[in-house]
Protein backbone atom coordinates (compact mmCIF):
# COMPACT_ATOMS: atom_id res chain seq x y z
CA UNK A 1 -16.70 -17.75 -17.37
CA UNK A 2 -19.27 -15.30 -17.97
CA UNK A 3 -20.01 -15.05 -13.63
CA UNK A 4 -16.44 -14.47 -13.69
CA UNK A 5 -16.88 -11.35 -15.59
CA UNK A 6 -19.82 -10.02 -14.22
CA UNK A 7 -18.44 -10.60 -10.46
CA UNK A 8 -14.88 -8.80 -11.68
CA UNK A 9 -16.80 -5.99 -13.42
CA UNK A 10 -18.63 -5.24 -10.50
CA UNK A 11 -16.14 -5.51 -7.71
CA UNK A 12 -13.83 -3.24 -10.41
CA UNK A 13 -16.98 -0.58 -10.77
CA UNK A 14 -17.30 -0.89 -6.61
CA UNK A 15 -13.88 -0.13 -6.58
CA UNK A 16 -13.62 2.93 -8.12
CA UNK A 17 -16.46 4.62 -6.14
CA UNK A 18 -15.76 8.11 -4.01
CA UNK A 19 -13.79 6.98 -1.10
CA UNK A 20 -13.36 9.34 1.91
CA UNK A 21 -10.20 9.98 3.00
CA UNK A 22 -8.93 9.17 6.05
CA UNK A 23 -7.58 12.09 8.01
CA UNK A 24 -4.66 12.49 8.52
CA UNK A 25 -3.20 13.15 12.09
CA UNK A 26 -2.43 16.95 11.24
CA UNK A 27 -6.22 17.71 10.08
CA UNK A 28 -7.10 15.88 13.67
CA UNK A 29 -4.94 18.16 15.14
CA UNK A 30 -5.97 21.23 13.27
CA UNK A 31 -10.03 20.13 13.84
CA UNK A 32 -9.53 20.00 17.62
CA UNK A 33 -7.91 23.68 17.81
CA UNK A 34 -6.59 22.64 20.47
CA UNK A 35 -2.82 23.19 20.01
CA UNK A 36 0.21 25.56 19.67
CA UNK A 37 2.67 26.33 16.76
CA UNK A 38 5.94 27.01 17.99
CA UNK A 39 8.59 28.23 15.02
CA UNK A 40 11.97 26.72 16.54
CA UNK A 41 14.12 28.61 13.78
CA UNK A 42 16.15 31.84 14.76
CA UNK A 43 14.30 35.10 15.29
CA UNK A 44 15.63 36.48 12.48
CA UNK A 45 14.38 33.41 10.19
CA UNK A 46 11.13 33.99 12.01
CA UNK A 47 10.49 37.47 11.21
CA UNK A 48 11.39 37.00 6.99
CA UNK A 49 7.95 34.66 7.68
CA UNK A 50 5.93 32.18 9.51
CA UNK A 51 3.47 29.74 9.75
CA UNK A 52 0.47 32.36 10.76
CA UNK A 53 0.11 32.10 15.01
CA UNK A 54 3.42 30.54 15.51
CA UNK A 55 5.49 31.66 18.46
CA UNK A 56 8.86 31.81 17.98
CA UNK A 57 11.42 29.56 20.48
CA UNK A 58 14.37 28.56 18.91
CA UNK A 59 15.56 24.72 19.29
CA UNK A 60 18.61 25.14 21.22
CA UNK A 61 16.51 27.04 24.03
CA UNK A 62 13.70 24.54 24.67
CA UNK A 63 14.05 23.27 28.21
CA UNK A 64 12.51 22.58 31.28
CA UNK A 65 11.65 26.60 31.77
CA UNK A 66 9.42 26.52 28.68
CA UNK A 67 6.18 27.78 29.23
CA UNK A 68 3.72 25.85 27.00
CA UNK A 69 0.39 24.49 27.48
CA UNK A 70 0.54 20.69 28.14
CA UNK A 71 -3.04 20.20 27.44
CA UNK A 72 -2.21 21.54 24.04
CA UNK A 73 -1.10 19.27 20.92
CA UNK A 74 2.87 21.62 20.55
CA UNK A 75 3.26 21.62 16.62
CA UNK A 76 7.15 22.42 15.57
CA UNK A 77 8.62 23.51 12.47
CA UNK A 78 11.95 24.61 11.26
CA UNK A 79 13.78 25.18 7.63
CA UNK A 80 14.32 22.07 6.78
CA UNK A 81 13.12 19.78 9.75
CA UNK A 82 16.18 18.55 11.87
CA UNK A 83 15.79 21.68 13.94
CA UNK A 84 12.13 20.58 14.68
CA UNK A 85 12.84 16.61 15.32
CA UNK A 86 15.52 18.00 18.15
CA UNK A 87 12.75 20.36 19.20
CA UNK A 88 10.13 17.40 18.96
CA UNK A 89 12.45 14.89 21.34
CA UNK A 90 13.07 17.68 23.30
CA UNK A 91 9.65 18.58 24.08
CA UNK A 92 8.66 14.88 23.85
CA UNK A 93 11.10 13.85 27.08
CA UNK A 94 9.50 16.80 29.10
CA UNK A 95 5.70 15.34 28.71
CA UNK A 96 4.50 17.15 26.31
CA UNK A 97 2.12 15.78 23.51
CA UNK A 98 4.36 17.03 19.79
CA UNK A 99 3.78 16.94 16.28
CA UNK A 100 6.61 17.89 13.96
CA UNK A 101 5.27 19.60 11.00
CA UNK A 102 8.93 19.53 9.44
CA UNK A 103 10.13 21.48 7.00
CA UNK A 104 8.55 25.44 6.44
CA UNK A 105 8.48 25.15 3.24
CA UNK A 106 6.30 21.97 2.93
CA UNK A 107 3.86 22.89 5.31
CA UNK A 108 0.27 23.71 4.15
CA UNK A 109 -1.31 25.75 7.07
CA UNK A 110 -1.31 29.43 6.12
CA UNK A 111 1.54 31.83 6.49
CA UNK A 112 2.17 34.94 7.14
């Protein structure tokens, strides 16, 4: 009984060390700086504020003509986040590699 206790107190004390946390797949993004922000909201919801170095393309005029870098990581945002997962599929079926940061309010990377 008493091995029992010293094995479960020290796999308990183990446990609680400092544990690194795993990155997530935005801060692998954000570490490469290799990527582009693209606001897909209206202009108008665009200019009351942004996510700071986002360009502005709204949702319903992502095509084929869009000019972004493929070798980039495209991040896309909107107001609440279906805007951005239409932009995301969008941009997803012509090639390019997407993250959807979702909603503008939730998002974390400085604003402007």
């Amino acid at each position: 009984m008493k091995k029992i206790l010293i094995i479960l107190t020290v796999l308990l004390i183990a446990g609680c060390g400092n544990k690194k946390e795993t990155p997530t797949k935005l801060d692998q993004i954000l570490e490469t700086n290799n990527y582009q922000i693209v606001d897909v909201r209206t202009k108008e919801e665009y200019e009351e504020g942004h996510v700071k170095g986002a360009i502005n393309i709204p949702y319903d005029t992502i095509n084929e003509n869009t000019k972004l870098d493929k070798n980039k990581t495209i991040m896309v945002y909107c107001k609440s986040g279906k805007r951005s997962a239409i932009a995301y599929n969008t941009l997803k079926e012509l090639g390019y590699d997407v993250y959807d940061l979702g909603a503008y309010d939730s998002i974390t990377i400085e604003k402007e």
